[in-house]
Protein backbone atom coordinates (compact mmCIF):
# COMPACT_ATOMS: atom_id res chain seq x y z
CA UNK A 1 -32.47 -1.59 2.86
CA UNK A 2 -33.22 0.64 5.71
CA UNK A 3 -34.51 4.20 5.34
CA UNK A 4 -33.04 7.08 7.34
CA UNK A 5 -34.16 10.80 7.59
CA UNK A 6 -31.85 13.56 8.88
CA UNK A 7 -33.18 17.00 9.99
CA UNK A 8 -30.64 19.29 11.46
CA UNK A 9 -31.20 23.70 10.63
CA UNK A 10 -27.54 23.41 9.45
CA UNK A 11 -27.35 21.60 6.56
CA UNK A 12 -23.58 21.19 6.69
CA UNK A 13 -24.11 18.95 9.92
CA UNK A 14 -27.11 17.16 7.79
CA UNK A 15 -24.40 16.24 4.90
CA UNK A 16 -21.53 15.28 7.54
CA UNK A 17 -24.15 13.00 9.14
CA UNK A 18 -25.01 11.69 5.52
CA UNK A 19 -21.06 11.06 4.36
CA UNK A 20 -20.38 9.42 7.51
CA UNK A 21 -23.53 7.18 7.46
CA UNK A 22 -22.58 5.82 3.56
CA UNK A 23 -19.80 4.23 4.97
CA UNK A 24 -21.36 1.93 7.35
CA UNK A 25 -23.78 0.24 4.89
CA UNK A 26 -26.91 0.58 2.07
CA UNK A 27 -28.92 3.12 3.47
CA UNK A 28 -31.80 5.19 1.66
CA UNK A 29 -31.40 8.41 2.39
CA UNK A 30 -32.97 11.81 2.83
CA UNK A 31 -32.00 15.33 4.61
CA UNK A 32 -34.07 18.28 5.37
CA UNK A 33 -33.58 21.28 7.48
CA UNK A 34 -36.76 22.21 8.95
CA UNK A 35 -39.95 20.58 11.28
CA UNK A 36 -41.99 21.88 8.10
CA UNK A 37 -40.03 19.80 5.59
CA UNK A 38 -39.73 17.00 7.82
CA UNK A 39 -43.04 16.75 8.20
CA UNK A 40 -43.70 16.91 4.26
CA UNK A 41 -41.44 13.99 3.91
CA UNK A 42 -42.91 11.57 6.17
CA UNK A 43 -46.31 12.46 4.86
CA UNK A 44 -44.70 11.30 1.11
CA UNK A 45 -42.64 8.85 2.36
CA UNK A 46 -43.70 7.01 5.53
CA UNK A 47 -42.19 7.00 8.86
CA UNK A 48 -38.25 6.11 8.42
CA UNK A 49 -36.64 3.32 10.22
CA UNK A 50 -33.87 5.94 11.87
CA UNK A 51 -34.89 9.50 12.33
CA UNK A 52 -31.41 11.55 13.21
CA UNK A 53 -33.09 15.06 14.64
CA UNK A 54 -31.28 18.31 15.95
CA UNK A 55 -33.07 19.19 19.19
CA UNK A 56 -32.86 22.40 18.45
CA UNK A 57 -34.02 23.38 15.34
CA UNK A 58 -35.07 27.34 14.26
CA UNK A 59 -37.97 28.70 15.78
CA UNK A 60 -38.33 24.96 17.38
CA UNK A 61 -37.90 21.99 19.32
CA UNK A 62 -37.17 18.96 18.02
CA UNK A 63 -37.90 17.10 21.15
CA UNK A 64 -41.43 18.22 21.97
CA UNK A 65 -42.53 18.00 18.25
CA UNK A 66 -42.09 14.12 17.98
CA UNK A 67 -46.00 13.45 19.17
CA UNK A 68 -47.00 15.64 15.83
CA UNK A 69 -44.47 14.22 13.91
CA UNK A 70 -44.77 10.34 14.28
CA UNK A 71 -47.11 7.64 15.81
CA UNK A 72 -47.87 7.06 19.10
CA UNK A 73 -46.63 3.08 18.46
CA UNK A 74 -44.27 4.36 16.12
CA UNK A 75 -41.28 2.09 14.82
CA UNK A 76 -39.00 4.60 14.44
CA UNK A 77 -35.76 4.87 15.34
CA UNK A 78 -35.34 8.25 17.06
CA UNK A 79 -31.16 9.38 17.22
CA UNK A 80 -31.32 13.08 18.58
CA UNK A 81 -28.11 15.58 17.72
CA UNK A 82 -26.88 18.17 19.61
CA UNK A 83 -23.55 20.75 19.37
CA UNK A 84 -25.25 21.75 23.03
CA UNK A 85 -23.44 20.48 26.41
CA UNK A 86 -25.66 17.16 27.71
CA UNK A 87 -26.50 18.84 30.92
CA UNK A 88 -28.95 21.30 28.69
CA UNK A 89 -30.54 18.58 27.04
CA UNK A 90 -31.91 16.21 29.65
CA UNK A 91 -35.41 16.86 28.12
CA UNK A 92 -34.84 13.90 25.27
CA UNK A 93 -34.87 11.20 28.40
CA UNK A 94 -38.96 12.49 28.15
CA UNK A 95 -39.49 10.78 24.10
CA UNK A 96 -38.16 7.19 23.55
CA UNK A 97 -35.25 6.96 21.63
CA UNK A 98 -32.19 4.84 20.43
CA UNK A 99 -29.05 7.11 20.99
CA UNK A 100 -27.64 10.73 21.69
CA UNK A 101 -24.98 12.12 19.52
CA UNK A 102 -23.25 15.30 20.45
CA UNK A 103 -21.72 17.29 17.17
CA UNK A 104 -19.28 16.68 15.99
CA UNK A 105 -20.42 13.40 15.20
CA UNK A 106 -17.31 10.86 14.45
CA UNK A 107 -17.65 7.21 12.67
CA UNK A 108 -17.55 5.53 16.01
CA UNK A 109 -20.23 6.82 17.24
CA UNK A 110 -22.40 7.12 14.28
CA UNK A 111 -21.91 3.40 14.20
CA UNK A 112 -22.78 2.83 17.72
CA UNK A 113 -25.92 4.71 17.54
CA UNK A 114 -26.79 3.06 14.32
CA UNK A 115 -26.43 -0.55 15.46
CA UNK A 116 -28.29 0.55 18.46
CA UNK A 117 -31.09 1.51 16.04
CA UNK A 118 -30.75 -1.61 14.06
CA UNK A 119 -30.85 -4.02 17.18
CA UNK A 120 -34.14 -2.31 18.65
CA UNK A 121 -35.68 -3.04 14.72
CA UNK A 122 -34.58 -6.30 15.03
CA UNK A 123 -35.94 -6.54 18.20
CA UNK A 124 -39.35 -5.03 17.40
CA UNK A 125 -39.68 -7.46 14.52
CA UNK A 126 -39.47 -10.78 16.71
CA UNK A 127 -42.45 -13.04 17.42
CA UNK A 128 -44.35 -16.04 18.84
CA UNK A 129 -46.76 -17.66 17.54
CA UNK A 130 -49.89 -18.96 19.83
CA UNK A 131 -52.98 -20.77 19.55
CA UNK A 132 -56.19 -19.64 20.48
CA UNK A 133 -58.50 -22.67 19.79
CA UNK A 134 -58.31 -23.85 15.98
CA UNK A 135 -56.55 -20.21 15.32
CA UNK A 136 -53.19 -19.59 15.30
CA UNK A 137 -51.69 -16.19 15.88
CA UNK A 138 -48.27 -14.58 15.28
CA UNK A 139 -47.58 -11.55 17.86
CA UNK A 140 -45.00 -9.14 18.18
CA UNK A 141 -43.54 -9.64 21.37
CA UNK A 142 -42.93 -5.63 21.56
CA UNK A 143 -46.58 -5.38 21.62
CA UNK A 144 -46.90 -7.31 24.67
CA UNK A 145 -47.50 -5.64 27.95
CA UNK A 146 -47.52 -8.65 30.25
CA UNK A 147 -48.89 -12.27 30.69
CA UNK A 148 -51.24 -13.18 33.64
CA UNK A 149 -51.68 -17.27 34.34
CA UNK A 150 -55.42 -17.74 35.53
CA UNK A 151 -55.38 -21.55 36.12
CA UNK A 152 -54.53 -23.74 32.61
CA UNK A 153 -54.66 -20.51 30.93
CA UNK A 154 -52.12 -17.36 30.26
CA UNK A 155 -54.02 -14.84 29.19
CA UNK A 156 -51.72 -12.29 26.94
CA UNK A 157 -52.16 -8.70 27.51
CA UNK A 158 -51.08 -6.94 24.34
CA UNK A 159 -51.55 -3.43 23.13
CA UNK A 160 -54.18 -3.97 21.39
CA UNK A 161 -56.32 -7.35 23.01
CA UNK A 162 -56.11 -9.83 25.36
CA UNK A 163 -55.45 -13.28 24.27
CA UNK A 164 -56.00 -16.86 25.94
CA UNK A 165 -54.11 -19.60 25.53
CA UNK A 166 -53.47 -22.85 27.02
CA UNK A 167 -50.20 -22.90 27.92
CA UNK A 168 -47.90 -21.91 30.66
CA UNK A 169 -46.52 -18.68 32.29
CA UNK A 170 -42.40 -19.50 32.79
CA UNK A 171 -41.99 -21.22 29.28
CA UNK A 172 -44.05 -18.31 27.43
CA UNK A 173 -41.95 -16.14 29.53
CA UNK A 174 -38.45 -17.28 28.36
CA UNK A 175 -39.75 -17.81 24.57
CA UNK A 176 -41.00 -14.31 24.71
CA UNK A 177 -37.31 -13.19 25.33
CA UNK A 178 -35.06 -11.51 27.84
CA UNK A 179 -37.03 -8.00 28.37
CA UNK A 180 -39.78 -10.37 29.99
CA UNK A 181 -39.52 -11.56 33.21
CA UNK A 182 -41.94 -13.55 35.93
CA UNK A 183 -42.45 -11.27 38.88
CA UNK A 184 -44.85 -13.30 40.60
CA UNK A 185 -46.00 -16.96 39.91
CA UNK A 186 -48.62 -15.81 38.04
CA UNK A 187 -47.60 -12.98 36.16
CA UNK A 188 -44.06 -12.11 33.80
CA UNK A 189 -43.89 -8.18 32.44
CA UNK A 190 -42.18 -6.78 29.30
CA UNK A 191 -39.89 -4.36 30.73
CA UNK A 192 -39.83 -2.28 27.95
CA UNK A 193 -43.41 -0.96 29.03
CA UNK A 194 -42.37 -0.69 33.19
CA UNK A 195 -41.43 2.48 34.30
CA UNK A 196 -41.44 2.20 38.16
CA UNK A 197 -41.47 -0.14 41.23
CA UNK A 198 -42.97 0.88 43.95
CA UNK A 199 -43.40 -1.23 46.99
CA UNK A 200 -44.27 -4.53 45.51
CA UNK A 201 -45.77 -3.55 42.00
CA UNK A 202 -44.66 -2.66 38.62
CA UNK A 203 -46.19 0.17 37.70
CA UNK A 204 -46.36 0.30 33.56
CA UNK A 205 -46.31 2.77 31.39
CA UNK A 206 -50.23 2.17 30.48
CA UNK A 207 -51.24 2.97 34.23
CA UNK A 208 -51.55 -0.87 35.15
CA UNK A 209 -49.71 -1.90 38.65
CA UNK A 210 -48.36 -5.63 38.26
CA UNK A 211 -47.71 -7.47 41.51
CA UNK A 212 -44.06 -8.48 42.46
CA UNK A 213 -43.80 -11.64 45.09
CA UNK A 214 -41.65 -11.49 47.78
CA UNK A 215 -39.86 -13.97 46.67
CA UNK A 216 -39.07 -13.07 43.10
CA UNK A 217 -38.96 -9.45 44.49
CA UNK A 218 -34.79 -9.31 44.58
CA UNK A 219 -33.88 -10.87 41.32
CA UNK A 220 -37.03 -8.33 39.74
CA UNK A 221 -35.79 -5.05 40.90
CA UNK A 222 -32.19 -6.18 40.33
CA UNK A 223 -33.53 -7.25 36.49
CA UNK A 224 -34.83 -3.95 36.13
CA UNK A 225 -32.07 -1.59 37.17
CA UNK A 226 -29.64 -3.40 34.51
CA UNK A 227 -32.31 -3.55 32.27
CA UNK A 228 -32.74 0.65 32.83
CA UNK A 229 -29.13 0.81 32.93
CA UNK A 230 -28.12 -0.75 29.80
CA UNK A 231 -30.67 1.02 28.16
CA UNK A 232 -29.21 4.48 29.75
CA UNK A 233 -26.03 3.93 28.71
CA UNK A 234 -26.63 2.13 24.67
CA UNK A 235 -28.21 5.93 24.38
CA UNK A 236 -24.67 7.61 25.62
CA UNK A 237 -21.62 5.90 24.59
């Protein structure tokens, strides 16, 4: 069973939210109406899987207060709510989230936003398993920032370490999934973790710069714009 939070000022909008979300499966719920309360909550209760947050809340803004209010590798599903136009609210494009609902919210929508939510979970929960001499270690492929081939070896840049393994680059590449992709003979990016290419390097949201072949350098940036794309629009319909 998944756990969702809702915090919207207007607690009306928080039970319309709640109604609508019982009818698209078994959800653990809980609704509060402030930053304050919300933050009370995850302190008792852990982060939720789907956070549904007003970007405007009294005296605050939901937006800016996610740092405070959840990891920095946070799990979390983020939907933001709004009853305000979408040209006001281009701000929310600066946090990572799974959708944007404008009030009122209808069941189609809810839903969409929802299975968006549930795909990036089940997305976040996939792994490979490599071997690093006798030891064998399970990763989540979300926590991988990029692969590098240095001779027999891929060396696996993660979040957290660096990993060496003897295998190589374009089958680790494809079992990794489809957000990876080889941008150079010797190297394949998660593009979850790219923000910008520029000239003939990935730059990634950690500050590295990735090297993009000429070769590869077509089918890369043409990856990447769907990849933004798709992304873009999950968050708006």
């Amino acid at each position: 069973m998944l756990n969702a939070v809702i915090c919207d000022d207007i607690p009306a909008h928080a039970l319309e939210i709640q109604s609508l979300l019982s009818q698209l499966g078994t959800y653990e719920c809980t609704v509060c109406e402030s930053l304050p309360q919300l933050t009370q909550v995850i302190a008792a209760q852990g982060e939720p899987d789907i956070l549904f947050l007003d970007i405007r809340l009294k005296n605050a803004d939901g937006v800016s207060e996610i740092p405070k209010l959840l990891n920095e590798r946070t799990r979390t599903q983020i939907i933001f709510v709004t009853g305000y136009p979408l040209e006001n609210c281009e701000r929310v494009y600066d946090v990572a989230h799974a959708y944007f609902l404008t009030k009122p919210v209808t069941l189609e929508r809810l839903e969409k936003a929802v299975r968006a939510a549930e795909k990036h979970l089940n997305e976040l929960s996939q792994t490979i398993t490599i071997k690093c001499g006798a030891t064998l270690h399970s990763l989540f492929t979300a926590d991988i920032l990029y692969m590098e081939s240095n001779r027999r070896k891929v060396l696996i840049h993660t979040v957290e370490r660096v990993y060496e393994v003897y295998e190589q680059l374009q089958p680790l590449t494809q079992l990794a999934g489809p957000k990876f992709i080889q941008c150079h003979k010797s190297y394949s990016v998660n593009l979850q973790y790219a923000r910008t290419i520029d000239g003939r390097f990935f730059y990634l949201s950690t500050g590295e710069q990735i090297p993009i072949s000429q070769r590869a350098y077509t089918k890369v940036k043409r990856a990447f714009v769907q990849y933004l794309g798709v992304e873009h629009a999950q968050k708006l319909n």
